[in-house]
Each structure stands twice: as structure tokens, then as C-alpha cells.
C-alpha atoms as a PDB file:
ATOM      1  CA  UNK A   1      29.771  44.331 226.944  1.00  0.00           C
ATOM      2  CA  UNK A   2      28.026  41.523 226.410  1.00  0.00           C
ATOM      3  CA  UNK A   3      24.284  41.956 225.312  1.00  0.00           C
ATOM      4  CA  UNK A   4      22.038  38.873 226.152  1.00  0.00           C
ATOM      5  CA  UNK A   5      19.830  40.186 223.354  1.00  0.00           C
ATOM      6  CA  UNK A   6      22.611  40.934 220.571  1.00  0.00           C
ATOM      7  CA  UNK A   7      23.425  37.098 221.128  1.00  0.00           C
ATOM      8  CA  UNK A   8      20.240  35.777 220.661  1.00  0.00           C
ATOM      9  CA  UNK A   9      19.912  37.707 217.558  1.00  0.00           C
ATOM     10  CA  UNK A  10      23.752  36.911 215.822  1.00  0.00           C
ATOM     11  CA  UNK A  11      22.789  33.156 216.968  1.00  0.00           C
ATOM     12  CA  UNK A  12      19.808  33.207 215.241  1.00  0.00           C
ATOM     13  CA  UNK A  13      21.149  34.574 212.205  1.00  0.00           C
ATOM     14  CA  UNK A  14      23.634  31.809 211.951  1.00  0.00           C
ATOM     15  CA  UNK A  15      21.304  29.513 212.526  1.00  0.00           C
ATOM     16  CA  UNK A  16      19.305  30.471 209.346  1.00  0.00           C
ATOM     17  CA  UNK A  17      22.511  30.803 207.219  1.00  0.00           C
ATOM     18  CA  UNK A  18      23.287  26.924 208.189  1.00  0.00           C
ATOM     19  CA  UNK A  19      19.819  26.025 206.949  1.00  0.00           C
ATOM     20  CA  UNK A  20      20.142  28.206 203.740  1.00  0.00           C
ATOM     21  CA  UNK A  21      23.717  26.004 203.160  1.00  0.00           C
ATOM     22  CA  UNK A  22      22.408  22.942 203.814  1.00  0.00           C
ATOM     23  CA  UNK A  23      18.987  23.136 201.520  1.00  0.00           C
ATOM     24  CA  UNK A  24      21.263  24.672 198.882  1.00  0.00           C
ATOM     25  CA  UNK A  25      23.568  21.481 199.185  1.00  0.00           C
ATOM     26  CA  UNK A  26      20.421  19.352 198.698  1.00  0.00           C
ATOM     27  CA  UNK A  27      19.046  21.014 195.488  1.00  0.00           C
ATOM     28  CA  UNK A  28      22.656  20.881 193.880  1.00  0.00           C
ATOM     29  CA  UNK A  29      22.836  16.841 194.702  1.00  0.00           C
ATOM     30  CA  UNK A  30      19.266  16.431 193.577  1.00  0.00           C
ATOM     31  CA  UNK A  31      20.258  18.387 190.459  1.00  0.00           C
ATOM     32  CA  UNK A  32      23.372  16.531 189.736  1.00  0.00           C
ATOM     33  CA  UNK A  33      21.264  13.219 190.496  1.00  0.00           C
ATOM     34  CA  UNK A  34      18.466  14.131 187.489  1.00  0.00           C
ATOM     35  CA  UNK A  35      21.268  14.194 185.129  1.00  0.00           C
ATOM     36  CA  UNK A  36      23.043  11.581 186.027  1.00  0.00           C
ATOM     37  CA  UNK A  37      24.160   9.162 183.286  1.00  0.00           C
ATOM     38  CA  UNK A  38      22.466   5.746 183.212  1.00  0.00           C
ATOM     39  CA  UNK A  39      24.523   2.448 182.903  1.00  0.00           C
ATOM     40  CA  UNK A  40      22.873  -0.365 180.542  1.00  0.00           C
ATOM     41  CA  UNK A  41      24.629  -3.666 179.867  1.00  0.00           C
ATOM     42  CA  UNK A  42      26.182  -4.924 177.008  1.00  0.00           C
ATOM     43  CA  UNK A  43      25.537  -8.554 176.133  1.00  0.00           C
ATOM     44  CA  UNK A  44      27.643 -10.638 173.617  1.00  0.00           C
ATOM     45  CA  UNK A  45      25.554 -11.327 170.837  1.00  0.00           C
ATOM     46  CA  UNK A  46      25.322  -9.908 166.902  1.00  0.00           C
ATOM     47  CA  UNK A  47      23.648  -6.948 167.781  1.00  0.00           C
ATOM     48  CA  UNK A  48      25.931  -3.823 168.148  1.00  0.00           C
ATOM     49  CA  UNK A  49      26.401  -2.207 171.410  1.00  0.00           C
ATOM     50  CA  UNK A  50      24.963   1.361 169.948  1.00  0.00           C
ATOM     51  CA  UNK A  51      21.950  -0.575 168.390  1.00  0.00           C
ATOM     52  CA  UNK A  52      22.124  -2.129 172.217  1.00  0.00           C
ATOM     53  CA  UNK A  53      22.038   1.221 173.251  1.00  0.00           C
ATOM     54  CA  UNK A  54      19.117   2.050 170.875  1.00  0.00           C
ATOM     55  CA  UNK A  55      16.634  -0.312 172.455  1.00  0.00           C
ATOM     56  CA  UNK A  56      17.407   0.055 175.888  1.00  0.00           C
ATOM     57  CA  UNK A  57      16.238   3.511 175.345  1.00  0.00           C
ATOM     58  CA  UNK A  58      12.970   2.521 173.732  1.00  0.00           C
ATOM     59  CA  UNK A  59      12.269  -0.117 175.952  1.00  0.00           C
ATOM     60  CA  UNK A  60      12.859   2.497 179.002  1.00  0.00           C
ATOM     61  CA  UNK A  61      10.687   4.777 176.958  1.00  0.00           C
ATOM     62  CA  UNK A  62       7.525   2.060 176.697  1.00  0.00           C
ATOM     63  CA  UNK A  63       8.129   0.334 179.780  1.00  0.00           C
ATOM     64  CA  UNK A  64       9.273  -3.019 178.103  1.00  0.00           C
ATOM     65  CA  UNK A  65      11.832  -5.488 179.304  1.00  0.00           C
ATOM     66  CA  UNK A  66      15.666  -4.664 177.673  1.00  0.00           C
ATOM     67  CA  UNK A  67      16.121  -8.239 177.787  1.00  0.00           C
ATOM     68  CA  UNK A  68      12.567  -9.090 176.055  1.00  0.00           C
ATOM     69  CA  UNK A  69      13.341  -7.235 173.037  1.00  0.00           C
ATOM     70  CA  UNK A  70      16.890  -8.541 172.835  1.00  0.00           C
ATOM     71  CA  UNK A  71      16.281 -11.793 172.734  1.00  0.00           C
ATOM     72  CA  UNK A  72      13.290 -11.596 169.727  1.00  0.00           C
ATOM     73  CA  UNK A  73      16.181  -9.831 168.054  1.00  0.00           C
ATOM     74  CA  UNK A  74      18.215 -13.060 168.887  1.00  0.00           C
ATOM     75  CA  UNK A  75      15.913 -15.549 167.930  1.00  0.00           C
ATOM     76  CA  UNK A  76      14.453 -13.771 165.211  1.00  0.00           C
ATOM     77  CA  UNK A  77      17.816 -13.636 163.501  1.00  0.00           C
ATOM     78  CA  UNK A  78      20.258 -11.344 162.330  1.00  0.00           C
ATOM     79  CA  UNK A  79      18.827 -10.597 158.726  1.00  0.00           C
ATOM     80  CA  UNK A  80      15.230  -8.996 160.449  1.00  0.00           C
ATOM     81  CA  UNK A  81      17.178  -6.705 162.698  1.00  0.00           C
ATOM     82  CA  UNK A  82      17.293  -2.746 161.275  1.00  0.00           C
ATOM     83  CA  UNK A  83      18.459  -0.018 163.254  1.00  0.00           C
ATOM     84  CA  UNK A  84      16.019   1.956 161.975  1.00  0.00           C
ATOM     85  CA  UNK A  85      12.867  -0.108 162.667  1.00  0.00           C
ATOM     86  CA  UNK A  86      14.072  -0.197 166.638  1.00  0.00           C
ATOM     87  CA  UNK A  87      11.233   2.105 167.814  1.00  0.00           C
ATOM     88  CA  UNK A  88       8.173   0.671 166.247  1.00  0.00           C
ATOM     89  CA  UNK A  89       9.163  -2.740 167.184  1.00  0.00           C
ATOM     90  CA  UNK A  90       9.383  -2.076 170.441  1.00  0.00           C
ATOM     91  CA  UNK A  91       5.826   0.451 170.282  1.00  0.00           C
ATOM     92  CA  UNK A  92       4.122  -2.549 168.796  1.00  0.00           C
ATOM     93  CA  UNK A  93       5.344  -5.114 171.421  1.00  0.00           C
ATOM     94  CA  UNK A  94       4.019  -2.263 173.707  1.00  0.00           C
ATOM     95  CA  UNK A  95       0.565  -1.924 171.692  1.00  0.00           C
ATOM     96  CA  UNK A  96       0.394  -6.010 172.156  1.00  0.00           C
ATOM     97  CA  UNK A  97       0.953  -5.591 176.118  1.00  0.00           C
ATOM     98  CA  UNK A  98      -1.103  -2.820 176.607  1.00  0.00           C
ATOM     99  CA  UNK A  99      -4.105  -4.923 174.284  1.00  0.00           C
ATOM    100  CA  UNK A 100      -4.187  -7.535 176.150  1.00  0.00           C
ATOM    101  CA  UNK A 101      -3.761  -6.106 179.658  1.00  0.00           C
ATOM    102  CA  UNK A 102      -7.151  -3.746 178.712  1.00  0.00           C
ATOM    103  CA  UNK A 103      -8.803  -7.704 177.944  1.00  0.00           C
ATOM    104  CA  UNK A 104      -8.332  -8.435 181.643  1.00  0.00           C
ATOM    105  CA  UNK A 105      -5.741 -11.040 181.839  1.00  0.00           C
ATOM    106  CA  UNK A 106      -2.912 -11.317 184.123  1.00  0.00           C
ATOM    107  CA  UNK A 107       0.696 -10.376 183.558  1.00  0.00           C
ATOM    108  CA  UNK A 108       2.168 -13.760 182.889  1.00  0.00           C
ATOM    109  CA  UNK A 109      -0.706 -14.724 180.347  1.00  0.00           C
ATOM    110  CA  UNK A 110      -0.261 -11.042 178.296  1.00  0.00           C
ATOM    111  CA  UNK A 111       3.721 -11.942 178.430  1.00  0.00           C
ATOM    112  CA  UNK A 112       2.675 -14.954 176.467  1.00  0.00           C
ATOM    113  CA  UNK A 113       0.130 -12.786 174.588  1.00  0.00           C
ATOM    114  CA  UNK A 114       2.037 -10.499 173.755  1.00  0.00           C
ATOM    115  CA  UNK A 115       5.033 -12.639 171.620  1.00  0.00           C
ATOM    116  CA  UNK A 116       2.277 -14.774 169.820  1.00  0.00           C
ATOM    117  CA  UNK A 117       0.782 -11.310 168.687  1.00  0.00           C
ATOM    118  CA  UNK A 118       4.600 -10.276 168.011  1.00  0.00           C
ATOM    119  CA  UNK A 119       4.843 -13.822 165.802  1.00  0.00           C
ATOM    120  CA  UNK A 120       1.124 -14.165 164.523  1.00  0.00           C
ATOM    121  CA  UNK A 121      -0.676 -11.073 164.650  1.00  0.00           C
ATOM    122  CA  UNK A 122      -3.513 -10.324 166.768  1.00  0.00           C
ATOM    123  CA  UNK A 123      -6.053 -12.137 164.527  1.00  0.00           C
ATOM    124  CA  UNK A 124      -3.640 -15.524 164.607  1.00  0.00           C
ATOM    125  CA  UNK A 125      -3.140 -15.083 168.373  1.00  0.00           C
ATOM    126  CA  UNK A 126      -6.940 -15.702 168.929  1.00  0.00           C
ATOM    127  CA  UNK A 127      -6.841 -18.439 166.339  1.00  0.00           C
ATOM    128  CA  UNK A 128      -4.438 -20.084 168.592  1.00  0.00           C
ATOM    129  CA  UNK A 129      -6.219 -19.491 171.582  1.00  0.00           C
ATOM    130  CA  UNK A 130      -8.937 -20.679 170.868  1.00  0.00           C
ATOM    131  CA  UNK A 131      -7.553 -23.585 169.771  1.00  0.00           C
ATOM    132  CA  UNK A 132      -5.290 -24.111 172.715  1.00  0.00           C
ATOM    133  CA  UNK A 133      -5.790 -24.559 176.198  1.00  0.00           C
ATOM    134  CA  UNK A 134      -2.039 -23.221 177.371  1.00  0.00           C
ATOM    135  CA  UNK A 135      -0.713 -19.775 175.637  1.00  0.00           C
ATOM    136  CA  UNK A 136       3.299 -21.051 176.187  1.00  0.00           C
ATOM    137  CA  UNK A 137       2.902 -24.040 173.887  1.00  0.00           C
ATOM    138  CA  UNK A 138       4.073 -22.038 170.936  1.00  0.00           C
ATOM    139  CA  UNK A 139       7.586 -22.515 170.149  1.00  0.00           C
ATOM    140  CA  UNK A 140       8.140 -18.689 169.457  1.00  0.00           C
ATOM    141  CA  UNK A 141       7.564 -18.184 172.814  1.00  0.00           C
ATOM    142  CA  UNK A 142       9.403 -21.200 174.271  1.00  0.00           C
ATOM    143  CA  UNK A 143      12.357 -19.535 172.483  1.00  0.00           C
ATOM    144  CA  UNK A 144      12.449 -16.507 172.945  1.00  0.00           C
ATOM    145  CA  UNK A 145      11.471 -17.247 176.937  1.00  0.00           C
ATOM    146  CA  UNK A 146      14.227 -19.332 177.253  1.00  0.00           C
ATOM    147  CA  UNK A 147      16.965 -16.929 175.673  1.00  0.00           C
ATOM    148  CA  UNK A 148      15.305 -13.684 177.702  1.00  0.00           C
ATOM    149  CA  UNK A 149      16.195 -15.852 180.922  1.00  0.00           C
ATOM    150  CA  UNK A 150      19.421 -16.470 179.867  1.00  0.00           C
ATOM    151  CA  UNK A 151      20.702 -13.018 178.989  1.00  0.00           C
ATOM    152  CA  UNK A 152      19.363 -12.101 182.191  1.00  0.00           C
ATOM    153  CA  UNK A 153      20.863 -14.569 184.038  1.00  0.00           C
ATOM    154  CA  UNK A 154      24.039 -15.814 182.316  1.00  0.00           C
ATOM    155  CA  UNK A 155      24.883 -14.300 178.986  1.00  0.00           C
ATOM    156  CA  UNK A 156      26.290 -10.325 180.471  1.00  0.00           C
ATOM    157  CA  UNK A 157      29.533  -9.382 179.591  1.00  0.00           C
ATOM    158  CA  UNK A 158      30.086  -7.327 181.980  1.00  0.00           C
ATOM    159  CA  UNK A 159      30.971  -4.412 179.879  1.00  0.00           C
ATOM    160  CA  UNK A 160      28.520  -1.557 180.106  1.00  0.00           C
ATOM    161  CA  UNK A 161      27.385   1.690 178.727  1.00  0.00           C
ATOM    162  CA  UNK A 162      26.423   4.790 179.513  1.00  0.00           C
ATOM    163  CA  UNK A 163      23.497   7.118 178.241  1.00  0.00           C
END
């Protein structure tokens, strides 16, 4: 017969075996999320898509813009770029940032900061602020400005790669 209390009991059970499913569903999508694969993009330009590949992963690693790096590779030249010195380029870009930011000035001004420390040193960036009254007058970082805005805006291939 049926049992009012024998119901509420098998309903009740089903009801926490639907709850069980469904959280277990969510920890295996989060879990398949945290290991998903990242895309980067591959730009036409000297540098090989693995050494591409290589800064991407620094820059991710110290917070720096992909594009920033690529184009001081650019403009720097071929004949400066080494695989191998990849990481402490981009950790001393990252020292520049973060020494500037600590002095208190705003983003924009430490972006310009930070590529005339990247061209002169620290010492010959404060020569040439001193001696300046705007940081973007260097051509250094005219240049490489102007090619960072156009791989970001113009210059992707629209190939791709995954890490």
C-alpha cells in the first residue's frame, strides 16, 4: 500500500542524489576549465612563432603587455633578439614598471618610463627627465608605441597557438 511516509523519504533521497550529480558535474567542468589550453596569436614578423610562444608566457607570467615586448623585439631588430635572454628581458621591463609605479606616477607616464629605462637605463631616464618636460618625446618610445598599436590593431595573422 501506499505509505505517505515511505514517499516522503524515497523523494527525499532522490532529491539529494540530483544535488550530488549536479555539484559533481560542476567540479568536473571547473576542472576541465583550469586546464584548459590558452590561445595566443601569432603575428607576421621575424620572430618565430615558438619564440612567440616564449614571451607570451613571460609576459603572462610578469603581467606585461604580449604586444609591448613584441614590438621592442621589432624595433630593436633582429640581431638583439635571443631565445634565451626572453625571460630577463621581459623581468627587467617588469623591474622598470614596477620602479616607477612605487615613485608615484600614473600608468601612462611609467609606460613611457618604463621604455626610456628599457633604452637608457634608469640613471639616463632621469637625465632625460629632467631635461624634458614630456616623457614621449624620445624616439624609442615613439617607435616602439607606434608598432605596439599596430600589432594590436592591424598586423594579426590570424593564425594562433595554443599553450
Amino acid at each position: 500500500m501506499f505509505n505517505k511516509k515511505r514517499w516522503m523519504q524515497y523523494s527525499f533521497m532522490v532529491a539529494i542524489i540530483i544535488i550530488i550529480l549536479i555539484c559533481s558535474l560542476g567540479a568536473i567542468k571547473l576542472d576541465n576549465e583550469s586546464t584548459a589550453e590558452y590561445e595566443i596569436p601569432v603575428y607576421d614578423m621575424f620572430i618565430s612563432e615558438n619564440g612567440q610562444r616564449d614571451i607570451w608566457e613571460q609576459c603572462d607570467k610578469n603581467k606585461l603587455s604580449y604586444e609591448l615586448v613584441l614590438a621592442i623585439y621589432e624595433i630593436e631588430g633582429e640581431n638583439t633578439f635571443k631565445i634565451s635572454n626572453i625571460k630577463e628581458e621581459v623581468v627587467n621591463l617588469a623591474y622598470y614598471r614596477d620602479y616607477w609605479t612605487e615613485k608615484g606616477f600614473p600608468d601612462e607616464v611609467v609606460f613611457n618610463l618604463m621604455l626610456l629605462s628599457k633604452d637608457r637605463g634608469l640613471e639616463g631616464c632621469t637625465i632625460f627627465m629632467k631635461a624634458n618636460d614630456s616623457y614621449d618625446l624620445d624616439n624609442y618610445v615613439k617607435e616602439v608605441t607606434k608598432y605596439k598599436c599596430y600589432l594590436e590593431q592591424t598586423n594579426y595573422t590570424g593564425k594562433s597557438s595554443q599553450i
